[in-house]
C-alpha atoms as a PDB file:
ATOM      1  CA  UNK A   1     -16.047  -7.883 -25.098  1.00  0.00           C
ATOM      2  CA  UNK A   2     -18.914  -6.477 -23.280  1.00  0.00           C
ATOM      3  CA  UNK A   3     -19.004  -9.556 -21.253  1.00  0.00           C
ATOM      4  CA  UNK A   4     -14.837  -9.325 -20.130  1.00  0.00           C
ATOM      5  CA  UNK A   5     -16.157  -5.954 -19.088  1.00  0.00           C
ATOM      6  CA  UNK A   6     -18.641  -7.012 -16.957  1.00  0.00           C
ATOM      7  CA  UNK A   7     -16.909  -9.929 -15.379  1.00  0.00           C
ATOM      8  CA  UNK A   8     -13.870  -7.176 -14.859  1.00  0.00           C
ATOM      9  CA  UNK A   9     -15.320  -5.006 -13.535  1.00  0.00           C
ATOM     10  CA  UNK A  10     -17.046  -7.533 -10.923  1.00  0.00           C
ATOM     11  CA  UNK A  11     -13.911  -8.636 -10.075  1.00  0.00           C
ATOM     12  CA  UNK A  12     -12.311  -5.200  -8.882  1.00  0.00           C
ATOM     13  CA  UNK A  13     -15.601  -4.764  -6.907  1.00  0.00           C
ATOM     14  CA  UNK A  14     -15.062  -7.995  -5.132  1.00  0.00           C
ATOM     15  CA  UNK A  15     -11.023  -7.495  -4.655  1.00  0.00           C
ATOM     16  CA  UNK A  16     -12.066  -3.411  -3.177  1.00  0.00           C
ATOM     17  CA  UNK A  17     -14.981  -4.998  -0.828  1.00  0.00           C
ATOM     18  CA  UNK A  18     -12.252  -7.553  -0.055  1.00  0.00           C
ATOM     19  CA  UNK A  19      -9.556  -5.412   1.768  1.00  0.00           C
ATOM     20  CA  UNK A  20     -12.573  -3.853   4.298  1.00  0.00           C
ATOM     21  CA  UNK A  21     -12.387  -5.792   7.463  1.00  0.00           C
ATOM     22  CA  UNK A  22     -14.683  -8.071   9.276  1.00  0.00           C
ATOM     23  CA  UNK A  23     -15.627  -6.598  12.884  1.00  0.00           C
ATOM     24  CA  UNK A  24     -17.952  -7.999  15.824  1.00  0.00           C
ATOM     25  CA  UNK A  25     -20.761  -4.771  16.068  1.00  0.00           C
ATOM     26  CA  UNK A  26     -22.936  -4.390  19.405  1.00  0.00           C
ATOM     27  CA  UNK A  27     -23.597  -1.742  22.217  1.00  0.00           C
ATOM     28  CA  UNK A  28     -24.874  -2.638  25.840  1.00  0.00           C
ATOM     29  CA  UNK A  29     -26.323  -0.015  28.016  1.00  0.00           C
ATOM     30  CA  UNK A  30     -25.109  -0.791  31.966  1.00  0.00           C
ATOM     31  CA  UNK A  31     -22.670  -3.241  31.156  1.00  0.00           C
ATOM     32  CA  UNK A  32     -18.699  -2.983  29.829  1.00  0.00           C
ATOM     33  CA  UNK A  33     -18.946  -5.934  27.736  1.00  0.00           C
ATOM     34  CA  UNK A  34     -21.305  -7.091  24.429  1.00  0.00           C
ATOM     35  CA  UNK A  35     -21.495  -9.743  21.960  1.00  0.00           C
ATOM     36  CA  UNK A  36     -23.121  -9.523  18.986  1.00  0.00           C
ATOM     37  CA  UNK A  37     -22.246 -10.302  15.269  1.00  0.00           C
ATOM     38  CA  UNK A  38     -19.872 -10.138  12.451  1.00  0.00           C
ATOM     39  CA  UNK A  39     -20.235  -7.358   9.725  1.00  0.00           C
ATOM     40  CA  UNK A  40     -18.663  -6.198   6.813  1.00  0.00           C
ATOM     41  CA  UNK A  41     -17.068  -2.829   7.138  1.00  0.00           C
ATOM     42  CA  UNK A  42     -18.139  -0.125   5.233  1.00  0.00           C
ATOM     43  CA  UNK A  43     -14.909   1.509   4.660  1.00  0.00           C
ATOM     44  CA  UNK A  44     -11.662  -0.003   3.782  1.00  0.00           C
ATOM     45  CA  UNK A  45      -9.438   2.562   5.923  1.00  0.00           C
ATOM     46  CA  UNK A  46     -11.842   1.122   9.040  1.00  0.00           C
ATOM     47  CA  UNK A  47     -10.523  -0.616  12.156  1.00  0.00           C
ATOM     48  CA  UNK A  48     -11.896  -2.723  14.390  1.00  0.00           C
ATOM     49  CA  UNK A  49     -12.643  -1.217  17.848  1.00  0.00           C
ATOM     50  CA  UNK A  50     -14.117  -1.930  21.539  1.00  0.00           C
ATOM     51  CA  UNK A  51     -15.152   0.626  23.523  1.00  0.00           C
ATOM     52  CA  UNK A  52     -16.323   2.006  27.078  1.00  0.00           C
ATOM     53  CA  UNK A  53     -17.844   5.339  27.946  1.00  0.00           C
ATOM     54  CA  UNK A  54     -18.850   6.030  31.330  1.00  0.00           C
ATOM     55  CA  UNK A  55     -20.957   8.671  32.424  1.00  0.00           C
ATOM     56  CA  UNK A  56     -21.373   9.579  36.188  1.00  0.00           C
ATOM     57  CA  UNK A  57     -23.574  13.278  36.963  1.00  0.00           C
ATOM     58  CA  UNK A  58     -24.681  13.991  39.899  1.00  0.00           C
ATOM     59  CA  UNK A  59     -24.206  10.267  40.944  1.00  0.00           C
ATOM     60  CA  UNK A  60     -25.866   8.405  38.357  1.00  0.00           C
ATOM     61  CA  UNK A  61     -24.027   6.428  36.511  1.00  0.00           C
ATOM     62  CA  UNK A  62     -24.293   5.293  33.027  1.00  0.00           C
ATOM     63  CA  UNK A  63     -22.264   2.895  31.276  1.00  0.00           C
ATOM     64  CA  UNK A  64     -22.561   1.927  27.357  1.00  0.00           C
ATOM     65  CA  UNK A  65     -20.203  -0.859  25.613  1.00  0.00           C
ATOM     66  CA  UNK A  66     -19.924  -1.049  22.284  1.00  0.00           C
ATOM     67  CA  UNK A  67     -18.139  -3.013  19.371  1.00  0.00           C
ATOM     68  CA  UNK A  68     -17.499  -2.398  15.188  1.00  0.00           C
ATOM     69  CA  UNK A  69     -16.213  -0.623  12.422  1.00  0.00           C
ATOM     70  CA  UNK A  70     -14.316   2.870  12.863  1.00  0.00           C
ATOM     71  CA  UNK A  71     -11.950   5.375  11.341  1.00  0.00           C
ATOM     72  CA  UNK A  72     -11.571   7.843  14.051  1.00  0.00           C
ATOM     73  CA  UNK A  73      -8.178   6.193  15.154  1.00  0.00           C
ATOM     74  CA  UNK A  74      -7.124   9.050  16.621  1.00  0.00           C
ATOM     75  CA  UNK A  75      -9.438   8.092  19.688  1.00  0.00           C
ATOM     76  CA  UNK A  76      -6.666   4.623  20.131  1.00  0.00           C
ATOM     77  CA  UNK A  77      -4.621   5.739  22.145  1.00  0.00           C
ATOM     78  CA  UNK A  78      -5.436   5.969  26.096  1.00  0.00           C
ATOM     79  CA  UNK A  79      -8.285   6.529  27.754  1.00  0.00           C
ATOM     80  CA  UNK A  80      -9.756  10.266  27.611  1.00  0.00           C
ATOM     81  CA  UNK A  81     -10.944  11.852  31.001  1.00  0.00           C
ATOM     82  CA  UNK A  82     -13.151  14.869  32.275  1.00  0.00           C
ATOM     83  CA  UNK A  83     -13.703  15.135  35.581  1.00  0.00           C
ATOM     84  CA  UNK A  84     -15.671  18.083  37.814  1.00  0.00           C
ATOM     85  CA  UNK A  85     -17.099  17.779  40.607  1.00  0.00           C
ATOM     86  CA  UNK A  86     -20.796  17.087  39.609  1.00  0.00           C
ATOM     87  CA  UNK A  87     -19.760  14.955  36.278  1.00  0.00           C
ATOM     88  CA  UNK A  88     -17.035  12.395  35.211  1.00  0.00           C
ATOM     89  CA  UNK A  89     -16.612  10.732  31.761  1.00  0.00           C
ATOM     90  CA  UNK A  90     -14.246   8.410  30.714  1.00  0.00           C
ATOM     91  CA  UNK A  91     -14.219   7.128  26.808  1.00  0.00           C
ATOM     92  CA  UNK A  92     -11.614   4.133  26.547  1.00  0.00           C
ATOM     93  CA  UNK A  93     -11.631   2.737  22.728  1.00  0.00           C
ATOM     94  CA  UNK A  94      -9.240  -0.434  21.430  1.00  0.00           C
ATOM     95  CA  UNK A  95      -8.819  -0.562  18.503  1.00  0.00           C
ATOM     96  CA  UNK A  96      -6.906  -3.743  16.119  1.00  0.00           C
ATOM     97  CA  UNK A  97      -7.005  -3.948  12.150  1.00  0.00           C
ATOM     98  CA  UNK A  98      -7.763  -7.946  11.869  1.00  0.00           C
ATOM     99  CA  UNK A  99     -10.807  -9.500  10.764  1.00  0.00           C
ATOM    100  CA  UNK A 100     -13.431  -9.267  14.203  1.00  0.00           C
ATOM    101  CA  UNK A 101     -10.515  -8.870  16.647  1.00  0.00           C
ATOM    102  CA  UNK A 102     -12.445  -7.097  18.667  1.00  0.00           C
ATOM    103  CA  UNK A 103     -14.022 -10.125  20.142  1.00  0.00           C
ATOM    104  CA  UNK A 104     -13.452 -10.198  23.640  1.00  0.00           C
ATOM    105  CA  UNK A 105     -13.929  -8.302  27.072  1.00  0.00           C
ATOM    106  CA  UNK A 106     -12.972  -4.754  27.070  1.00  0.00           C
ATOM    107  CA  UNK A 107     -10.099  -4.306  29.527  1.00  0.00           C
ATOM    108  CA  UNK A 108     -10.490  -1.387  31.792  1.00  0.00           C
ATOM    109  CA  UNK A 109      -7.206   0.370  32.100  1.00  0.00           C
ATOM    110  CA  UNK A 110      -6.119   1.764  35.794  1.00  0.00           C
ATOM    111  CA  UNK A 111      -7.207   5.509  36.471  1.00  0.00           C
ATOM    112  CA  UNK A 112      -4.494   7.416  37.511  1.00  0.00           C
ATOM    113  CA  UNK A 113      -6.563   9.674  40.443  1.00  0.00           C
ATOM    114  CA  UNK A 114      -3.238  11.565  41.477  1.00  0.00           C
ATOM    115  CA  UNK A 115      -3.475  15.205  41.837  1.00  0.00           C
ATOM    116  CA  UNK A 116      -1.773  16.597  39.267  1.00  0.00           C
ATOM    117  CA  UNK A 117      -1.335  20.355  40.336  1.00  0.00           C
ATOM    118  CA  UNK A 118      -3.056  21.930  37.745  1.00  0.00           C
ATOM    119  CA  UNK A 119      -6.488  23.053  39.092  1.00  0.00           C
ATOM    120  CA  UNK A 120      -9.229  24.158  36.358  1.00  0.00           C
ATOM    121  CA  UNK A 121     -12.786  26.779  37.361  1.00  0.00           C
ATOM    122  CA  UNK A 122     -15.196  24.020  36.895  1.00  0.00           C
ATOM    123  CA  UNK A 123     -19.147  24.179  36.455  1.00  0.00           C
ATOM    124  CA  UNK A 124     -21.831  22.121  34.778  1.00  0.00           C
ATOM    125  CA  UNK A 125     -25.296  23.639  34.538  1.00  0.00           C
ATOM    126  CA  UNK A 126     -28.453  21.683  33.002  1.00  0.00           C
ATOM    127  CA  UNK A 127     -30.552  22.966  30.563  1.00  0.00           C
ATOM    128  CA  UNK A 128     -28.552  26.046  29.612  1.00  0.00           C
ATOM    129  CA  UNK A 129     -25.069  26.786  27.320  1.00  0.00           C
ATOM    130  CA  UNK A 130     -23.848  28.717  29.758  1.00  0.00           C
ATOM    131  CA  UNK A 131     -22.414  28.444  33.197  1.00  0.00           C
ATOM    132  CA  UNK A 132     -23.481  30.691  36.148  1.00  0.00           C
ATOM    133  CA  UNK A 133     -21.511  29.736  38.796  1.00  0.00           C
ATOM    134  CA  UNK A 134     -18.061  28.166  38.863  1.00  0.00           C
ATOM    135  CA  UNK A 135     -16.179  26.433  41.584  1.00  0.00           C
ATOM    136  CA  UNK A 136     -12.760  25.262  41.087  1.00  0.00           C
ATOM    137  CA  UNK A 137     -11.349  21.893  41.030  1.00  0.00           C
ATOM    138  CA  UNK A 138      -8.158  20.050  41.273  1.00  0.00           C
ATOM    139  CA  UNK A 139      -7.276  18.018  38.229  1.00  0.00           C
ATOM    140  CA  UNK A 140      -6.361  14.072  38.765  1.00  0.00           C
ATOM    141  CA  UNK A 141      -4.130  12.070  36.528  1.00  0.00           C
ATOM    142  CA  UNK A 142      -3.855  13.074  32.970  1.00  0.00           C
ATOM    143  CA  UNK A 143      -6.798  15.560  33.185  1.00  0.00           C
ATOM    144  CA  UNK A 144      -4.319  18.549  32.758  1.00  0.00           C
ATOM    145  CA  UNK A 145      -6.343  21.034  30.490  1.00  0.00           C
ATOM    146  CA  UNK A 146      -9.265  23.177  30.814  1.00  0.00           C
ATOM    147  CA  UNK A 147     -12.203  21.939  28.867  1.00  0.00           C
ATOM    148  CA  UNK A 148     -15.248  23.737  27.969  1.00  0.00           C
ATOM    149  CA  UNK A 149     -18.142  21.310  26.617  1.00  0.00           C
ATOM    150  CA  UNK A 150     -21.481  22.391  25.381  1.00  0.00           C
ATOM    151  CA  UNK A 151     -23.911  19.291  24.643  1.00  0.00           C
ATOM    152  CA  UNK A 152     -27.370  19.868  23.026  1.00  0.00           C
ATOM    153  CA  UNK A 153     -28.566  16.235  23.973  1.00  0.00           C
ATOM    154  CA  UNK A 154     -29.792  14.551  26.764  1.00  0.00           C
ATOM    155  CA  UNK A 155     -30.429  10.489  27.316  1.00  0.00           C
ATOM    156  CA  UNK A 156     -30.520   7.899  29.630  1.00  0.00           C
ATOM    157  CA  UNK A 157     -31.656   7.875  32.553  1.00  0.00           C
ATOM    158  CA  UNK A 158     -32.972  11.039  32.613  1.00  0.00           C
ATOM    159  CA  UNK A 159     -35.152  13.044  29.646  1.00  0.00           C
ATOM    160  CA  UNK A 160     -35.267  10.030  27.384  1.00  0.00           C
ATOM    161  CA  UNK A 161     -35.658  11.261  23.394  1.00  0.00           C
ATOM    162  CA  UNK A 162     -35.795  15.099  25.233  1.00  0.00           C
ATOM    163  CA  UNK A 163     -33.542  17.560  23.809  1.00  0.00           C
ATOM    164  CA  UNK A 164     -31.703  19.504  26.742  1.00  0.00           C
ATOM    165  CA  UNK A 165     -28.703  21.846  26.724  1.00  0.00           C
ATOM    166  CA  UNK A 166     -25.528  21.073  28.811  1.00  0.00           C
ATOM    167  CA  UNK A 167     -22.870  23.584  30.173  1.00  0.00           C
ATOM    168  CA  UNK A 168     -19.737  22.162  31.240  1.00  0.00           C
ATOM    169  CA  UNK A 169     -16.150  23.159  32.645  1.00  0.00           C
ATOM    170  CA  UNK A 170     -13.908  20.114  33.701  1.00  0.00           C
ATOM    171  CA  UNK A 171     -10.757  19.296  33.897  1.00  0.00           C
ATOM    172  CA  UNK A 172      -9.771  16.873  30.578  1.00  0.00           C
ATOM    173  CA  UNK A 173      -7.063  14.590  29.402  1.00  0.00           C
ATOM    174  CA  UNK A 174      -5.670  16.201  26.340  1.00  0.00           C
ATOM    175  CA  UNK A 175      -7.251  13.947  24.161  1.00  0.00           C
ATOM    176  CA  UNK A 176     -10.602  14.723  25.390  1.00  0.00           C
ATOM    177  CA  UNK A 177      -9.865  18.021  24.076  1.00  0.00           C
ATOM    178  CA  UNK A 178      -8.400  17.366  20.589  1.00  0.00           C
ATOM    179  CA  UNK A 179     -10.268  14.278  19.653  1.00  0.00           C
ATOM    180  CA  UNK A 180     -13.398  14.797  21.866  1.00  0.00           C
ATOM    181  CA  UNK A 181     -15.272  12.067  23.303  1.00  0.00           C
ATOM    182  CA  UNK A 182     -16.948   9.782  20.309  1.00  0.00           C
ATOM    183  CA  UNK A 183     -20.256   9.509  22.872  1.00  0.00           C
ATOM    184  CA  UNK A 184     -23.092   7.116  21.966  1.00  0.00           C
ATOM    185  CA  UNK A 185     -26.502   8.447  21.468  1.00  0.00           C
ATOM    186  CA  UNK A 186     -27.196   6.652  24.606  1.00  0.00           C
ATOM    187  CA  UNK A 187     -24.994   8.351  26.881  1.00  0.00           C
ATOM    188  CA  UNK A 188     -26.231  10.834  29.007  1.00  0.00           C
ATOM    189  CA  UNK A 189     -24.063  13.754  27.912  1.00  0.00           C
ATOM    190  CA  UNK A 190     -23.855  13.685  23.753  1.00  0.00           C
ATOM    191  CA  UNK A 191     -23.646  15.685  20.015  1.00  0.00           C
ATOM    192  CA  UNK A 192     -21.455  18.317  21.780  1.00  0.00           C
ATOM    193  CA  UNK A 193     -21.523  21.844  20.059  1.00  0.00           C
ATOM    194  CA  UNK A 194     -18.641  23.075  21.030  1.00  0.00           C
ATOM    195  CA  UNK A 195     -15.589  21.499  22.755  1.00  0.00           C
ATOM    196  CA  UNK A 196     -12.421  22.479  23.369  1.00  0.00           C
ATOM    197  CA  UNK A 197      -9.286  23.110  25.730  1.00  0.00           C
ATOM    198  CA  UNK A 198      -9.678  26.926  26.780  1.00  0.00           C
ATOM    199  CA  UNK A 199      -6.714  28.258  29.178  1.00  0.00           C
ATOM    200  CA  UNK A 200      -9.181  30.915  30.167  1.00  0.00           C
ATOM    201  CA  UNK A 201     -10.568  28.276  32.934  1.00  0.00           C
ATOM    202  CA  UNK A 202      -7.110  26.986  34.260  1.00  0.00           C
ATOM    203  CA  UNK A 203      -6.234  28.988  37.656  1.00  0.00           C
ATOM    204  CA  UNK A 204      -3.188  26.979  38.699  1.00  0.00           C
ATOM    205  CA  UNK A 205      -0.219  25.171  36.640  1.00  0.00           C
ATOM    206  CA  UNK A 206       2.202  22.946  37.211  1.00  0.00           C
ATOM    207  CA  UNK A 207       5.866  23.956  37.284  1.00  0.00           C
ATOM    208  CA  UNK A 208       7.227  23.943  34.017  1.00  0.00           C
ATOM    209  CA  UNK A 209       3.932  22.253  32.303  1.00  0.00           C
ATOM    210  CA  UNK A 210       3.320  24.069  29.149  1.00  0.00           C
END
């Protein structure tokens, strides 16, 4: 009997590691494609994903692809924009629930850069969580809310393995707000303290936009 038990109980353990997927993992600083290997996800709820985030301040530009195992799908769907005029970050993450479907180039989607009449009081200040002087911007594309970003982190380029406080205003894609921007440790921007859509910033609206 104690034997049944044992082999039983083996058997559920292999059937629950069973329904986790399979996913490529890897990350690449200044490139939007890796390779890397197969794991075993940790969780069974976990998709596979790909995944871009660009980071542009002050005209440096850093760019981190990565690959694996997540259950934040609430970051699948479109890309997620801020833009001000000092600092631009765009997160795109594809995700599939198939064993290592993720292989593959990351497919950059087309940035809508159309004016979109809704114009947010923008800053970004280094090394302080709070702005000092604000400058307004016009929002582009689906950057139609107001977001207010405070980051504790910096990284690469700049600061490497230095802790360094961020203030931001930009204008942000509504899922920037909601779901926020799932940064890797290597972007320059990261581990945000607070962020959120705040109205407070917005100065002009579109007709009829709620």
């Amino acid at each position: 009997m104690k034997y049944f038990l044992v082999f039983l109980v083996f058997v559920v353990g292999e059937i629950t590691i069973g329904e986790a997927l399979r996913c490529h993992k890897c990350e690449a600083e200044g490139k939007k494609d890796c390779t890397g290997k197969s794991v075993l996800c940790s969780n069974k709820d976990d998709v596979c994903i790909k995944k871009i985030v660009i980071d542009i301040i002050n005209g440096v530009n850093n760019t981190v692809a990565s690959k694996g195992c997540s259950n934040k799908t609430n970051l699948c769907n479109g890309p997620a924009m801020a833009q001000n005029k000092n600092f631009l970050k765009l997160s795109v993450t594809k995700c599939c629930n198939k064993d290592n479907c993720n292989r593959g180039k990351i497919e950059m989607p087309v940035v809508n850069t159309t004016e979109n009449g809704v114009t947010c009081m923008t800053c970004f200040e280094r090394g302080s969580t709070k702005c000092k002087n604000y400058e307004p911007f016009k929002c582009r594309g689906n950057a139609k809310e107001c977001m207010e970003y405070i980051g504790d982190k910096s990284g690469r380029p700049n600061n490497v393995g230095k802790p360094q406080q961020f203030a931001i205003v930009a204008c942000s894609s509504p899922s920037g707000c909601n779901n926020g921007y799932d940064d890797s440790g290597k972007a320059q921007v990261a581990e945000h303290r607070i962020l959120r859509c705040n109205d407070k910033y917005k100065k002009v609206q579109c007709q009829g936009q709620s």
